[in-house]
PDB file of N, CA and C in Angstrom:
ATOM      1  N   UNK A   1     267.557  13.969-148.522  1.00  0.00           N
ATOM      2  CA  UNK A   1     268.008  15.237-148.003  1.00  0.00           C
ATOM      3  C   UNK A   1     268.994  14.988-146.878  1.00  0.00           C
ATOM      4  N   UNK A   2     270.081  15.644-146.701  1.00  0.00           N
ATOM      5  CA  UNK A   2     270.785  15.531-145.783  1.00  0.00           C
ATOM      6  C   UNK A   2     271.299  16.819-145.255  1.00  0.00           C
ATOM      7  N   UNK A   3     270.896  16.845-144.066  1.00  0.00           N
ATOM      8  CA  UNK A   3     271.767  17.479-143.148  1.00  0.00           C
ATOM      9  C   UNK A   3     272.754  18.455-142.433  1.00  0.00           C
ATOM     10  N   UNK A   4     273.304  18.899-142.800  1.00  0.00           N
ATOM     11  CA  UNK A   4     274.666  19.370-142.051  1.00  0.00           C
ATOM     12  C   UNK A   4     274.791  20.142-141.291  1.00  0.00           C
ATOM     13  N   UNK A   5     275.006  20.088-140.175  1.00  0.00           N
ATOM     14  CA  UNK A   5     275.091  20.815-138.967  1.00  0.00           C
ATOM     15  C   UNK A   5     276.313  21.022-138.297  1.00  0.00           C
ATOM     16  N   UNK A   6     277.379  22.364-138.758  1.00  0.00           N
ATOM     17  CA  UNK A   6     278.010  22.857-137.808  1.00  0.00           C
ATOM     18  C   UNK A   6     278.463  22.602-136.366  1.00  0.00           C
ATOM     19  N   UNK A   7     277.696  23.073-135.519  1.00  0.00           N
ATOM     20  CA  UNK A   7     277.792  23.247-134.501  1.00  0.00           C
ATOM     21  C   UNK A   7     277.332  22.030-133.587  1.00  0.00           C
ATOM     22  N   UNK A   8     278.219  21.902-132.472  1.00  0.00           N
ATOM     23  CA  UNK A   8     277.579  21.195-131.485  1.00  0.00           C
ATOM     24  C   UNK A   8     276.004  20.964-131.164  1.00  0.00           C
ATOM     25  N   UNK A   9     275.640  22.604-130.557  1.00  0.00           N
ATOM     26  CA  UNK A   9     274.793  22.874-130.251  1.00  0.00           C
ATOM     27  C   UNK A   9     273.429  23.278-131.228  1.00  0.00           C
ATOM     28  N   UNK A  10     272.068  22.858-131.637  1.00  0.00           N
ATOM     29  CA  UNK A  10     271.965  23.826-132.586  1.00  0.00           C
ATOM     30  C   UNK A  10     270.588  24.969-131.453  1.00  0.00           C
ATOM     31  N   UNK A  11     270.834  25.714-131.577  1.00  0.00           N
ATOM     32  CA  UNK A  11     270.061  26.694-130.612  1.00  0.00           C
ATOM     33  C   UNK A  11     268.474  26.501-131.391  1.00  0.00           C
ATOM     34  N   UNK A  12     268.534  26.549-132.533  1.00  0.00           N
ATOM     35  CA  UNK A  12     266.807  26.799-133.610  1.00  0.00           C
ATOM     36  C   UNK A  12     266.533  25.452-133.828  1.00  0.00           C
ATOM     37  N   UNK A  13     266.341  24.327-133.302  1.00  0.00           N
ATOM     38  CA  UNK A  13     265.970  23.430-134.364  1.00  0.00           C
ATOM     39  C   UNK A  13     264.819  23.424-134.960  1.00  0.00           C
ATOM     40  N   UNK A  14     264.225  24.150-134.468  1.00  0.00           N
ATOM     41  CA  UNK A  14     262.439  24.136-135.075  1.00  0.00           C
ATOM     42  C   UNK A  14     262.757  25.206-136.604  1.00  0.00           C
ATOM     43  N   UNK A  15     263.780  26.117-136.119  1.00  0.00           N
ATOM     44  CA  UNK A  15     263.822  27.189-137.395  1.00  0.00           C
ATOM     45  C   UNK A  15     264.523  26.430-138.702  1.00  0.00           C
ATOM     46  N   UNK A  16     265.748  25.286-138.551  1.00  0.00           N
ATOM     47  CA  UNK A  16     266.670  24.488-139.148  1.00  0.00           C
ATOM     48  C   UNK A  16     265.630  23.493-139.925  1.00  0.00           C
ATOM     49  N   UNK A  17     264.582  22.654-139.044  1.00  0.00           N
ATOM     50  CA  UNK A  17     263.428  22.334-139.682  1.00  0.00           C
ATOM     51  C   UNK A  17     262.090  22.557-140.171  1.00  0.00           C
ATOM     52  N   UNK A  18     262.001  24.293-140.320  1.00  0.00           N
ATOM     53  CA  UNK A  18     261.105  24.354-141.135  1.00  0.00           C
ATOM     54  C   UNK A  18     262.060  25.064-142.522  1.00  0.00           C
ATOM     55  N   UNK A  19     263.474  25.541-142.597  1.00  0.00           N
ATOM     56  CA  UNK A  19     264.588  25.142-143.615  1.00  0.00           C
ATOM     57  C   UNK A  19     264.717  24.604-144.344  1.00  0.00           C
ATOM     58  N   UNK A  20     264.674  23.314-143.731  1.00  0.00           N
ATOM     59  CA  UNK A  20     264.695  22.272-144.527  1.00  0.00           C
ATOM     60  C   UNK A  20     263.597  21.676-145.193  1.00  0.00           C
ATOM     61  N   UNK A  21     262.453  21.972-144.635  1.00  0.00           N
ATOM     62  CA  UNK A  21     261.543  21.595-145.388  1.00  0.00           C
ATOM     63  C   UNK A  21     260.945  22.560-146.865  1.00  0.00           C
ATOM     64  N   UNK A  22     261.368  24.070-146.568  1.00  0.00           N
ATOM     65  CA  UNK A  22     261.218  24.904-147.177  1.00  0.00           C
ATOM     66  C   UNK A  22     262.012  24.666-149.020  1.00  0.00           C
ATOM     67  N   UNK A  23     263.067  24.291-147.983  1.00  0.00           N
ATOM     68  CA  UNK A  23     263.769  23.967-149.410  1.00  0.00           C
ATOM     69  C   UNK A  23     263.637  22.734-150.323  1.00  0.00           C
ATOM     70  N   UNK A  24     264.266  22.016-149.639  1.00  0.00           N
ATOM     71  CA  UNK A  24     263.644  20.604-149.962  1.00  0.00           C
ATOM     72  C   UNK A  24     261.942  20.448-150.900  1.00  0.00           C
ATOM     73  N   UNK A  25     261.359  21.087-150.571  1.00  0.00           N
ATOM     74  CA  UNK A  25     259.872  21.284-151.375  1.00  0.00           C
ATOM     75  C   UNK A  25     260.239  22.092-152.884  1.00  0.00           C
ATOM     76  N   UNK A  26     260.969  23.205-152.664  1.00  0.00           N
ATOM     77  CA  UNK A  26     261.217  23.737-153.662  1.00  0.00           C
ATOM     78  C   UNK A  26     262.224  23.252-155.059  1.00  0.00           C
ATOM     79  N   UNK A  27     263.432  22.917-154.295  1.00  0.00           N
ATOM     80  CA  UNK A  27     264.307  22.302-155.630  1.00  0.00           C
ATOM     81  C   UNK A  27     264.090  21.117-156.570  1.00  0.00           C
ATOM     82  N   UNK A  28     264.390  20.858-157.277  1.00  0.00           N
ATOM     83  CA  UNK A  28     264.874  19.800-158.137  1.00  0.00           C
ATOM     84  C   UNK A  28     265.238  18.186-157.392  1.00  0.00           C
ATOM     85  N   UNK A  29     266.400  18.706-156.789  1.00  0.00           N
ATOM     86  CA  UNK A  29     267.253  17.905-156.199  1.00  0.00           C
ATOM     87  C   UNK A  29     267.328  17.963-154.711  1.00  0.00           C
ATOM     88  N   UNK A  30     266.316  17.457-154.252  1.00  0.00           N
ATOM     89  CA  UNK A  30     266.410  17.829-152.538  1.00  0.00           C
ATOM     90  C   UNK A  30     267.467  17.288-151.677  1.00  0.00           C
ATOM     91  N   UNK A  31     268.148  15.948-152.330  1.00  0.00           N
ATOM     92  CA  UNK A  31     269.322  15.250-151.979  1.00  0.00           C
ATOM     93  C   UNK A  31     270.601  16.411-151.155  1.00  0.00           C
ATOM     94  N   UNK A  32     270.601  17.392-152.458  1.00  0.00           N
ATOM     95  CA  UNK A  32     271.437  18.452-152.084  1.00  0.00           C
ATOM     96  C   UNK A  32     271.368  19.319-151.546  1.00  0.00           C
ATOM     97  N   UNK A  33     270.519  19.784-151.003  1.00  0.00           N
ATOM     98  CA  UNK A  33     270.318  20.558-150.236  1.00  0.00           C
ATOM     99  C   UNK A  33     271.162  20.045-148.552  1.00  0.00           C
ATOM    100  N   UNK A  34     271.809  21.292-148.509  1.00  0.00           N
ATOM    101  CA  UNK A  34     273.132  21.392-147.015  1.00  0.00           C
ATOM    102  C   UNK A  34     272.348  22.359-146.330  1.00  0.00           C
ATOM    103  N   UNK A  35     272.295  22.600-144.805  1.00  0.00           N
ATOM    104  CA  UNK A  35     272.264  23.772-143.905  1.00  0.00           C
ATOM    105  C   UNK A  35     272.885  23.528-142.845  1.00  0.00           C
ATOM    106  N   UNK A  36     274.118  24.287-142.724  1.00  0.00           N
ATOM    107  CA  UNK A  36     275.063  24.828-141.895  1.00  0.00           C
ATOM    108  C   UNK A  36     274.505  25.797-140.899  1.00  0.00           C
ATOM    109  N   UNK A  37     274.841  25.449-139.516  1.00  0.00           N
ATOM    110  CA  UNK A  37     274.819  26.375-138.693  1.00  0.00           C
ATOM    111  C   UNK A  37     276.068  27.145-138.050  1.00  0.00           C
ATOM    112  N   UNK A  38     275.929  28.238-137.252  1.00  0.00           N
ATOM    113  CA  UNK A  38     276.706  28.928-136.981  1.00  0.00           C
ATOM    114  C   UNK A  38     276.251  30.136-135.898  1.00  0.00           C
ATOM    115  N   UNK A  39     277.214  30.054-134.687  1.00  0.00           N
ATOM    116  CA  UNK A  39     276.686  30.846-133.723  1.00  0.00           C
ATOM    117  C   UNK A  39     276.923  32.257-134.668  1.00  0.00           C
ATOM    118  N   UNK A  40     275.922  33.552-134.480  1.00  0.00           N
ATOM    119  CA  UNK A  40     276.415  34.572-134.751  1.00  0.00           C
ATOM    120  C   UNK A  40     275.903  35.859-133.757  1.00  0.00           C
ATOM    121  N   UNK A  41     276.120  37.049-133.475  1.00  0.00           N
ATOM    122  CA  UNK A  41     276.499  37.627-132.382  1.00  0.00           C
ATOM    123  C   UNK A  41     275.060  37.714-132.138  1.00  0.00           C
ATOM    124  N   UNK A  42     274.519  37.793-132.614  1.00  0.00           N
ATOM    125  CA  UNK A  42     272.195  37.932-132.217  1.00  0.00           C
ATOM    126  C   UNK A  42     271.573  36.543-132.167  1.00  0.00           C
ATOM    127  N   UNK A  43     272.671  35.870-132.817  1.00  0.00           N
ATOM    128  CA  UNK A  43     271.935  34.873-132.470  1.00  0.00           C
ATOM    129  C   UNK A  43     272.234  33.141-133.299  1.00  0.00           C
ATOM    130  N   UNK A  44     271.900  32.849-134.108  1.00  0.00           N
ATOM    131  CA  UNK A  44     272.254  31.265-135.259  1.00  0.00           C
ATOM    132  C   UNK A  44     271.948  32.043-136.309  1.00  0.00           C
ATOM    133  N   UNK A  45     273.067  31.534-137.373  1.00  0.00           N
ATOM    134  CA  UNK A  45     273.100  31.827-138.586  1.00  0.00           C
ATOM    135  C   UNK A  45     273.173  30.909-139.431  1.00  0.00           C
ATOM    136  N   UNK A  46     271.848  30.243-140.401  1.00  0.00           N
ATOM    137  CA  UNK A  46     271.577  29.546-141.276  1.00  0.00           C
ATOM    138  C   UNK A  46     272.355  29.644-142.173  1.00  0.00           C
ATOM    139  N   UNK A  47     273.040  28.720-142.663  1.00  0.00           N
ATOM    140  CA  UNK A  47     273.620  28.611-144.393  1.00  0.00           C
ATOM    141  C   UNK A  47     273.013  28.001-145.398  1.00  0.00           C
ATOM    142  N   UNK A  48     272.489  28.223-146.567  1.00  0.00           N
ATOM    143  CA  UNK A  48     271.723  27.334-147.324  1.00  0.00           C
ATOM    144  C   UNK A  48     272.270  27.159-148.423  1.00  0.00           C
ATOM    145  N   UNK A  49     272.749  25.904-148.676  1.00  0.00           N
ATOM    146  CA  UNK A  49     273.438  25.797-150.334  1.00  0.00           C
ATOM    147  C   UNK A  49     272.772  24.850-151.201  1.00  0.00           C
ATOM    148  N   UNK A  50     272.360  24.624-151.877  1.00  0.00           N
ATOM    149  CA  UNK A  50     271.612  24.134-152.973  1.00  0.00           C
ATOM    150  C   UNK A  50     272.123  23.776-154.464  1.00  0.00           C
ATOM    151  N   UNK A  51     272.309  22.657-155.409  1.00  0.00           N
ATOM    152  CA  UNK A  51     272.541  22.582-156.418  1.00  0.00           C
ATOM    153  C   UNK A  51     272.913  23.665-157.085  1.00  0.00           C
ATOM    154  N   UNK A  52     273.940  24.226-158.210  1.00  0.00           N
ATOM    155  CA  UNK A  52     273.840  25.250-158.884  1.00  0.00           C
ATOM    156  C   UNK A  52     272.635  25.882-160.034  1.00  0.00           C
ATOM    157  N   UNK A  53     271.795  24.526-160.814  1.00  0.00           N
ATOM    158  CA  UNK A  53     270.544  24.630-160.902  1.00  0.00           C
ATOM    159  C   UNK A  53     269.065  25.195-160.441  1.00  0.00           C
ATOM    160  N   UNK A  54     269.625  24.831-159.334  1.00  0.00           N
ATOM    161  CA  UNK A  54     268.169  25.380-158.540  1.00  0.00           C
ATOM    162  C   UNK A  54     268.064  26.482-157.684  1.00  0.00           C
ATOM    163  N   UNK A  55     269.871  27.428-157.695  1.00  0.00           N
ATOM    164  CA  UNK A  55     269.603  28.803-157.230  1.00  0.00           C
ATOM    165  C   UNK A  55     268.341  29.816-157.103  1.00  0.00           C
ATOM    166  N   UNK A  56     268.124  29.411-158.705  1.00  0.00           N
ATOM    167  CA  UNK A  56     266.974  30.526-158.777  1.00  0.00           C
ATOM    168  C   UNK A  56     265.694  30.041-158.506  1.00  0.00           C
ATOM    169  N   UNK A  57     265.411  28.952-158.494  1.00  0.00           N
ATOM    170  CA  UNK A  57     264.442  28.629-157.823  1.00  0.00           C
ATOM    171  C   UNK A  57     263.978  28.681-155.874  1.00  0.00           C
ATOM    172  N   UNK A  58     265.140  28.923-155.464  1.00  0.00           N
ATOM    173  CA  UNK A  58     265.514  29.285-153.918  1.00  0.00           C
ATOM    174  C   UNK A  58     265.710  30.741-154.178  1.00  0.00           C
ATOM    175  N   UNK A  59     265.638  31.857-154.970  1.00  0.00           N
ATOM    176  CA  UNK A  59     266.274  33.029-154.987  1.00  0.00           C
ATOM    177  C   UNK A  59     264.900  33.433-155.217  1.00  0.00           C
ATOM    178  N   UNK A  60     264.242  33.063-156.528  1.00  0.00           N
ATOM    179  CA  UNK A  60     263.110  33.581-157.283  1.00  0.00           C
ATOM    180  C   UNK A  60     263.548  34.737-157.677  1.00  0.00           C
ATOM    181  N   UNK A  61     262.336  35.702-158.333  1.00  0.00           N
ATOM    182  CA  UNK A  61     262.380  37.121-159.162  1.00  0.00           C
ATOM    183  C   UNK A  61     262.594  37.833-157.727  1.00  0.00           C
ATOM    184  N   UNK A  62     263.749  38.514-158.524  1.00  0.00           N
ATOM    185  CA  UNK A  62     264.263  39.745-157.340  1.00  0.00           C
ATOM    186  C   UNK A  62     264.247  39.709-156.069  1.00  0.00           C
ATOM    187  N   UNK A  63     264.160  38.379-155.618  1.00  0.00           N
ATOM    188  CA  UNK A  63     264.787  37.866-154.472  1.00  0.00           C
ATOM    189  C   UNK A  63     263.310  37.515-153.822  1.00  0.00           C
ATOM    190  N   UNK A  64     262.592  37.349-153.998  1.00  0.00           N
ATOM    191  CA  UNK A  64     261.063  37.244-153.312  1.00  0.00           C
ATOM    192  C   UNK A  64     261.091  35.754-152.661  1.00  0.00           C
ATOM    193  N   UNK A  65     261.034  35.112-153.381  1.00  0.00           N
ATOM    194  CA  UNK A  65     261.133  33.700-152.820  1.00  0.00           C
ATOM    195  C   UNK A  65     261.945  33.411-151.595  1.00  0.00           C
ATOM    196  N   UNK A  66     263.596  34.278-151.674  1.00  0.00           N
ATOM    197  CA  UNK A  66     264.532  33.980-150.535  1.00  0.00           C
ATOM    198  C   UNK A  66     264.015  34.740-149.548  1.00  0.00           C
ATOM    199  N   UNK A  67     263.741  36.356-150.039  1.00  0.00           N
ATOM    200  CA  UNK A  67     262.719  36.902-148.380  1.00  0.00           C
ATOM    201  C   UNK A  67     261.840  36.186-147.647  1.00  0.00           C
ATOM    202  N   UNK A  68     260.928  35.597-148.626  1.00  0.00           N
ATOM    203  CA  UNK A  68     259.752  34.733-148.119  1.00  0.00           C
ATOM    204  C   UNK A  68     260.770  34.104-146.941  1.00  0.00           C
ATOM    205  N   UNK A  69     261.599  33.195-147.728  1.00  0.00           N
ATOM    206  CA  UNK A  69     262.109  32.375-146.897  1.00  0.00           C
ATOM    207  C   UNK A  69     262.898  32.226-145.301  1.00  0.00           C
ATOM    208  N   UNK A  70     263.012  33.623-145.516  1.00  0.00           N
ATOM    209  CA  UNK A  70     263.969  34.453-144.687  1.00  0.00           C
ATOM    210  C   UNK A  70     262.783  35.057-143.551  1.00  0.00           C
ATOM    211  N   UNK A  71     261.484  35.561-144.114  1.00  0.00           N
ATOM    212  CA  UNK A  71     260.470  35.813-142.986  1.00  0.00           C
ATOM    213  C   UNK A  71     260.012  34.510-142.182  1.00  0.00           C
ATOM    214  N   UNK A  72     260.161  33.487-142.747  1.00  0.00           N
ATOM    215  CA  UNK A  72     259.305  32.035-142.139  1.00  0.00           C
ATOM    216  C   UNK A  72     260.527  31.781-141.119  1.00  0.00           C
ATOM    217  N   UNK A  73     261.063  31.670-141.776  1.00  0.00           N
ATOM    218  CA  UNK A  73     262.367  31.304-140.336  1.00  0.00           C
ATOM    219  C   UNK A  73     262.552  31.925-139.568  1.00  0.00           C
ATOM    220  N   UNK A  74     262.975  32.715-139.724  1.00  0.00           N
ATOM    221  CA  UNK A  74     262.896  34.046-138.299  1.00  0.00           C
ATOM    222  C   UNK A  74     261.771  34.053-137.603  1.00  0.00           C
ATOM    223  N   UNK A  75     260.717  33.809-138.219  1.00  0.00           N
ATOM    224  CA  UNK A  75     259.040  33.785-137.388  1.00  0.00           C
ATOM    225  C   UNK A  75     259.331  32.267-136.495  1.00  0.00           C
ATOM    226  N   UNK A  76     259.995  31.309-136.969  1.00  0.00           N
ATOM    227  CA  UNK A  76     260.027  30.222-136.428  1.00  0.00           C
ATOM    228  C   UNK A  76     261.084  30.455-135.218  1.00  0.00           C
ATOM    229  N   UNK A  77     261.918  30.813-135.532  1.00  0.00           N
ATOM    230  CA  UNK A  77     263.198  31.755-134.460  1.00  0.00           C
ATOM    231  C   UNK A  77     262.677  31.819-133.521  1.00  0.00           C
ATOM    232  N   UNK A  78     261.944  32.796-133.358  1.00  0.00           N
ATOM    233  CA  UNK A  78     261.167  33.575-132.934  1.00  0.00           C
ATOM    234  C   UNK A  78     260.198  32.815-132.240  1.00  0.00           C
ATOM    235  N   UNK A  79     259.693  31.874-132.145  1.00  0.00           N
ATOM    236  CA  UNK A  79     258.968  30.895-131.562  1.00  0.00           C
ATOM    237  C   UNK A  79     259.755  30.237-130.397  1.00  0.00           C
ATOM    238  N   UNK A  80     261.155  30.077-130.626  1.00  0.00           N
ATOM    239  CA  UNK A  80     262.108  29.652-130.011  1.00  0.00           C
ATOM    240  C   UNK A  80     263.117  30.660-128.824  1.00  0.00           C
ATOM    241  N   UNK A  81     262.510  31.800-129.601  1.00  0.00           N
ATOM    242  CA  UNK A  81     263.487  32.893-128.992  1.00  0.00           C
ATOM    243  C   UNK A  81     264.692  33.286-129.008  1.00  0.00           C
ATOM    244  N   UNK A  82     264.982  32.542-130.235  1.00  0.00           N
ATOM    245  CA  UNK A  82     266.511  32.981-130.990  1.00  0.00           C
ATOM    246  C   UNK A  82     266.037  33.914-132.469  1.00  0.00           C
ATOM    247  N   UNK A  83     266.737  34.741-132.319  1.00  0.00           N
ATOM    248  CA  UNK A  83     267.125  34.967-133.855  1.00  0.00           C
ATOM    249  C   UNK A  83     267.902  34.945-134.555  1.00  0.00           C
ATOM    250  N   UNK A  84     267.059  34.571-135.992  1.00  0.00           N
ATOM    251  CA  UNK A  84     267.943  33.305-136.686  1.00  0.00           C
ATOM    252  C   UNK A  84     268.006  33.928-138.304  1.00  0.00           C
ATOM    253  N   UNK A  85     269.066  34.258-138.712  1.00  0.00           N
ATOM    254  CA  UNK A  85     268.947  34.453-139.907  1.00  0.00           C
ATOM    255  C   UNK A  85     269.627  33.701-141.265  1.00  0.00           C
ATOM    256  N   UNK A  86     268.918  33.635-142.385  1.00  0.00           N
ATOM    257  CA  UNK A  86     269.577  32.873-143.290  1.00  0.00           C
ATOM    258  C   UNK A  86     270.382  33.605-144.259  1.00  0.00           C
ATOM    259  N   UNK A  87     271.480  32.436-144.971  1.00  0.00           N
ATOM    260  CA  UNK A  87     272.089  32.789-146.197  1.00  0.00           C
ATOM    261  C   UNK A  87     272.198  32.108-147.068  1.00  0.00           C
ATOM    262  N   UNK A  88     272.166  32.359-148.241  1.00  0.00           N
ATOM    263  CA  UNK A  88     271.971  31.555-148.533  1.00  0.00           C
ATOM    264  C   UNK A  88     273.133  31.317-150.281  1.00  0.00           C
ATOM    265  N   UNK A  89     273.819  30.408-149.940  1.00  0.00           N
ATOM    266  CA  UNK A  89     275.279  29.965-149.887  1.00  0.00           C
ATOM    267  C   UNK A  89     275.624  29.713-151.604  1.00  0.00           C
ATOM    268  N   UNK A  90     276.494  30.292-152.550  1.00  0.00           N
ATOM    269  CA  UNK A  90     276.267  29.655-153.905  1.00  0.00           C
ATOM    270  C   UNK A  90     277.695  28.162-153.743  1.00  0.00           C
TER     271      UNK A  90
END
């Protein structure tokens, strides 16, 4: 798994690493898995890009899986006192 980090600074790292672990568990190919950061006006903004394969396995039925994913991080944010939201990148 590797990496990628934007920014100098990263304000979430606790939110960036439970991200990465989130995903990384889920795909195929954890190699590929990227997360980009990015200051945004509330706060860090996660990017998540993933193999073209394993979209839907990061997306799931009608998006359930990516909410999930999207509540854990922010709860982790939130631990930190940033809020942090994801996207998640084709």
């Amino acid at each position: 798994m590797t990496e990628t980090v934007d920014s100098t600074l990263v304000e979430a790292p606790r939110a960036v690493a439970v991200l990465s672990y989130l995903a990384t568990r889920l795909v195929d190919g954890p190699e590929q898995v990227r997360i980009e950061t990015s200051p945004s006006r509330n706060g860090v903004k996660l990017s998540l890009s993933v193999a073209p394969e394993d979209m839907g396995k990061v997306i799931g039925r009608r998006g359930r899986i990516a909410q999930s994913i999207r509540s854990v991080v922010r709860a982790a944010g939130a631990r930190e006192g940033v809020d942090v939201s994801v996207d998640i990148v084709d």
